[in-house]
C-alpha atoms as a PDB file:
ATOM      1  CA  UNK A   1     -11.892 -11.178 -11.593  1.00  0.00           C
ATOM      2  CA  UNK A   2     -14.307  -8.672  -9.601  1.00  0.00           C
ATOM      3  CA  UNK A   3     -14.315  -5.192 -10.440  1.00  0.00           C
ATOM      4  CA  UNK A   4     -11.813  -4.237  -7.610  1.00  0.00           C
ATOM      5  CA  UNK A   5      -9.159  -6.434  -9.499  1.00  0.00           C
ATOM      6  CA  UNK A   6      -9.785  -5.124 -12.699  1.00  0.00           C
ATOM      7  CA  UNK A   7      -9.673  -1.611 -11.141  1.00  0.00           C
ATOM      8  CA  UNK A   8      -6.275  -2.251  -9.826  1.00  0.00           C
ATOM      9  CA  UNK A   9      -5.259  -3.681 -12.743  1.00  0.00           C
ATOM     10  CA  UNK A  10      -6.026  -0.954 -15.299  1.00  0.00           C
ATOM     11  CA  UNK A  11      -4.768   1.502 -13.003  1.00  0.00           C
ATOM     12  CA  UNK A  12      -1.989   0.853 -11.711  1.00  0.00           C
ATOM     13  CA  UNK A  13      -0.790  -2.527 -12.760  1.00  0.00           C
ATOM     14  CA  UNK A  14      -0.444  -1.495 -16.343  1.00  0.00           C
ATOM     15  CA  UNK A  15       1.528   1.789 -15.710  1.00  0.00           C
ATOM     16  CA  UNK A  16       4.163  -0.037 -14.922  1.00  0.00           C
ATOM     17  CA  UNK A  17       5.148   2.063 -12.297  1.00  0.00           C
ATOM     18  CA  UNK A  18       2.899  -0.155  -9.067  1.00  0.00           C
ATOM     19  CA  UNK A  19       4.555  -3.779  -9.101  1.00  0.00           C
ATOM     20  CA  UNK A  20       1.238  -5.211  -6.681  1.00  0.00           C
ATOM     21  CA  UNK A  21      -1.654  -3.997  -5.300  1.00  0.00           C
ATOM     22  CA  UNK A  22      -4.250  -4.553  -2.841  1.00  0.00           C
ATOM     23  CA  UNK A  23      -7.401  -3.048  -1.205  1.00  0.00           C
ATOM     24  CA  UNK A  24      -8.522  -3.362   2.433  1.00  0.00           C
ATOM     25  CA  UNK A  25     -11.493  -2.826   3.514  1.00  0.00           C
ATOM     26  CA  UNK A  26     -11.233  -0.916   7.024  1.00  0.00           C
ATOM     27  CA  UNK A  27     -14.625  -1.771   8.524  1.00  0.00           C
ATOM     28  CA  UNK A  28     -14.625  -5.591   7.597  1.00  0.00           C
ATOM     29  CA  UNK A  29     -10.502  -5.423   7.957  1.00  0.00           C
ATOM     30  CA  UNK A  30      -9.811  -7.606   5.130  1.00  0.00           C
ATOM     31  CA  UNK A  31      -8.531  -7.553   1.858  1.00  0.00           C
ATOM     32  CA  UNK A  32     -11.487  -7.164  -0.636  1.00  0.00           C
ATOM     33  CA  UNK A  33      -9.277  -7.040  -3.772  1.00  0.00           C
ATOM     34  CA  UNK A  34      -5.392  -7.492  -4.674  1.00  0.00           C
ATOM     35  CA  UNK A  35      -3.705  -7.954  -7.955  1.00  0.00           C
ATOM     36  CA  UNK A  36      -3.184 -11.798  -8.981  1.00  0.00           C
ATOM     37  CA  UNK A  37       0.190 -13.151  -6.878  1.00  0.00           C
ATOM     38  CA  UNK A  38      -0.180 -10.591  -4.014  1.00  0.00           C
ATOM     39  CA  UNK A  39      -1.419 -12.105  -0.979  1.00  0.00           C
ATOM     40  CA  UNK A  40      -1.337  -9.679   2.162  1.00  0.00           C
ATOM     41  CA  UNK A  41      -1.614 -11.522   5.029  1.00  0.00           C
ATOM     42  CA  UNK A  42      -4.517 -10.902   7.390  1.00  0.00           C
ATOM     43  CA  UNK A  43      -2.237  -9.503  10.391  1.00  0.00           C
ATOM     44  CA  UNK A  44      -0.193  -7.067   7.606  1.00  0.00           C
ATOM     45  CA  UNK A  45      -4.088  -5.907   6.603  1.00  0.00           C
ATOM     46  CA  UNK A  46      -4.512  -5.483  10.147  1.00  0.00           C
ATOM     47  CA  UNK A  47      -1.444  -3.402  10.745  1.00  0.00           C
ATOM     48  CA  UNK A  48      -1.638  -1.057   7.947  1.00  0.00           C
ATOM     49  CA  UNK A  49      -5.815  -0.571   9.645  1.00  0.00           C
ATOM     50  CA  UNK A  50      -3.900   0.193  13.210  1.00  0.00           C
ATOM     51  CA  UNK A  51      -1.050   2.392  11.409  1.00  0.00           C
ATOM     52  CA  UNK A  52      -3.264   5.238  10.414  1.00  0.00           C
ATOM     53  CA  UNK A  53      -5.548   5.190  13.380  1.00  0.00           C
ATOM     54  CA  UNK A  54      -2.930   4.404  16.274  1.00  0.00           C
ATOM     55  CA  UNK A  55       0.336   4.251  15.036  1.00  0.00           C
ATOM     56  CA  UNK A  56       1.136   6.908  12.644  1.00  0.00           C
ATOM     57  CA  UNK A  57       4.038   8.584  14.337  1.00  0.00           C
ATOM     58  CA  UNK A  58       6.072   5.228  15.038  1.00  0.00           C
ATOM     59  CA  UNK A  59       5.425   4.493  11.698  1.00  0.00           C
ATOM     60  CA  UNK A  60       7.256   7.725  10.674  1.00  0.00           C
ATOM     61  CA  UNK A  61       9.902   7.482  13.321  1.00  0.00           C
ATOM     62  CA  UNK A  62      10.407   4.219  12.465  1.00  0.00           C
ATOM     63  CA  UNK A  63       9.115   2.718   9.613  1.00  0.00           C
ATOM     64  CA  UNK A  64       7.051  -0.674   8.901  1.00  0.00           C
ATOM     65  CA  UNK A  65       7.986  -3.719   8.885  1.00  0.00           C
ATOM     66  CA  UNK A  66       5.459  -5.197   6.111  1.00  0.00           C
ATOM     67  CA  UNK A  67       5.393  -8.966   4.405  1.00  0.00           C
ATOM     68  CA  UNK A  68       8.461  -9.535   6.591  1.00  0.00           C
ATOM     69  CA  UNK A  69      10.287  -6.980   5.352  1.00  0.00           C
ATOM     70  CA  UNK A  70      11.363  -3.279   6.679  1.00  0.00           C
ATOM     71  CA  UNK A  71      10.440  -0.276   5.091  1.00  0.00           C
ATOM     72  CA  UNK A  72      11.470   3.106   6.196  1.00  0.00           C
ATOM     73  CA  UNK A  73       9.138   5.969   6.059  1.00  0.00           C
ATOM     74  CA  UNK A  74       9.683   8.807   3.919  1.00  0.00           C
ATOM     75  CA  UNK A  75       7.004  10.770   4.087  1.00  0.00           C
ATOM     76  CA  UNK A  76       3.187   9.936   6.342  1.00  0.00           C
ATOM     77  CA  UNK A  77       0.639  11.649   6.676  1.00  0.00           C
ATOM     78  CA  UNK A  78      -2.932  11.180   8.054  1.00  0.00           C
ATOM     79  CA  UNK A  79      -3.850   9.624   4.437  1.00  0.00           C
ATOM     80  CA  UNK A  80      -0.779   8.449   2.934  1.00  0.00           C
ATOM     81  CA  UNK A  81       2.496   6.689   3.944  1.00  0.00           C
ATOM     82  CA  UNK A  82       5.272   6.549   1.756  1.00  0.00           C
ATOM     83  CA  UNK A  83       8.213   3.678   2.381  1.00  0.00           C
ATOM     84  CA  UNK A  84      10.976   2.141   0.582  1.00  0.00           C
ATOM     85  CA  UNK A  85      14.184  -0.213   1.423  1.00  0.00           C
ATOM     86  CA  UNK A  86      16.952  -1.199  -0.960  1.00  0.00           C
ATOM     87  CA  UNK A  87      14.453  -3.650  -2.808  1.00  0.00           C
ATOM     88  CA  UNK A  88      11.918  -0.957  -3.671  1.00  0.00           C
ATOM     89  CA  UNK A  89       9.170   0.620  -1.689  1.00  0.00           C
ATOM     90  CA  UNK A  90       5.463   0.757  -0.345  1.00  0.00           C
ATOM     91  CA  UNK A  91       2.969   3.238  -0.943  1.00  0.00           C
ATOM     92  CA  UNK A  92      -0.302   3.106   1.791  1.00  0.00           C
ATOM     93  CA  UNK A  93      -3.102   5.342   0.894  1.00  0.00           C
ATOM     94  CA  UNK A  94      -6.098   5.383   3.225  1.00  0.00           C
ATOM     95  CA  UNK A  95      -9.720   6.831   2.356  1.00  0.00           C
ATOM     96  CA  UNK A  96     -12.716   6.623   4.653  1.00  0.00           C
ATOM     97  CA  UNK A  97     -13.916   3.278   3.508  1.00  0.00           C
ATOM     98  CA  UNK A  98     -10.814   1.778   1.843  1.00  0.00           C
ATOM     99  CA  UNK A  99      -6.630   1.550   2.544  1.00  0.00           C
ATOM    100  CA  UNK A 100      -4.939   0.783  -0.938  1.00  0.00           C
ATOM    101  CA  UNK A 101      -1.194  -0.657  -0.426  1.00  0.00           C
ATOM    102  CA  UNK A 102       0.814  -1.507  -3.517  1.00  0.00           C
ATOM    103  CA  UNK A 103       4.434  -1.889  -3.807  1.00  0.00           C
ATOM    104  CA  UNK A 104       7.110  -0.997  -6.631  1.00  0.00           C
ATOM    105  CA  UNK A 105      10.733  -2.270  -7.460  1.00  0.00           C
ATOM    106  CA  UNK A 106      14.304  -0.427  -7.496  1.00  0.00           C
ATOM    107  CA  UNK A 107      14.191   1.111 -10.714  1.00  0.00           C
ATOM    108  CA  UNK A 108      10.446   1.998 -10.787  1.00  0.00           C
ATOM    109  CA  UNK A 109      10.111   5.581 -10.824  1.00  0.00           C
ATOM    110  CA  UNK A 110       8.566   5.941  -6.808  1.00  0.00           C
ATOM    111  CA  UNK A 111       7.203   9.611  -7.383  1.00  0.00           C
ATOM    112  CA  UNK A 112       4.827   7.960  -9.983  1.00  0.00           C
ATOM    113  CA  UNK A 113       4.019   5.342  -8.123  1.00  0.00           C
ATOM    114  CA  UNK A 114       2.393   7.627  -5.304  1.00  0.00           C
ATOM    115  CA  UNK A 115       0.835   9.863  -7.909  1.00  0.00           C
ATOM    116  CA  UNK A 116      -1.040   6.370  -9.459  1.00  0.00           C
ATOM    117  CA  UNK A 117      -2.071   5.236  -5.842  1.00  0.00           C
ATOM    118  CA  UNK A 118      -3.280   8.656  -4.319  1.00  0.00           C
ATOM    119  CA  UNK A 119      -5.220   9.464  -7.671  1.00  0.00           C
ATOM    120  CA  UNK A 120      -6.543   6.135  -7.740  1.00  0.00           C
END
């Protein structure tokens, strides 16, 4: 486990409140790091990369489809996206070097789960 994975791991992972986690890495555009099961494919990475640079106000008109799944948006902004369906939701947060996704379940408590992502 690199440092990334134990990163995500003691961060979020153990709150309880972020189901899985990964980290892309916007100038390679690949995922560097992600939490042991959670495999996001390299046209999802992709996609997230384009939201936030291209696609931001689709995304928040009409939400993301993600691992197959929709999501609708909540709340975006020009670092964060915040999406959910009736099986839980999807937080994106985006730095300069980094975009952290991680996802949560129906009966996670969501407002935590942002708080964990952006902070991390």
């Amino acid at each position: 486990m690199n440092q990334l994975q134990a990163l995500l791991n003691d961060s979020l992972i153990r709150t309880k409140h972020v189901e899985n986690a990964a980290i892309i890495n916007i100038k390679e555009r690949k995922v560097c790091a992600s939490t042991f099961g959670f495999n996001v494919p390299p046209e999802n990475a992709l996609n997230l990369i384009y939201t936030f640079y291209e696609n931001l106000l689709q995304v928040r008109r009409g939400g993301l489809y993600f691992k197959e799944k929709y999501y609708k948006c909540v709340r975006a902004d020009e670092h964060s996206i915040y999406l959910q369906n009736v099986y839980g939701g999807l937080i994106v947060v985006k730095t300069k070097t980094f975009i952290l996704v991680a996802t949560y379940r129906v009966g996670m408590y969501p407002s935590v789960c942002v708080e964990a992502v952006e902070k991390l």
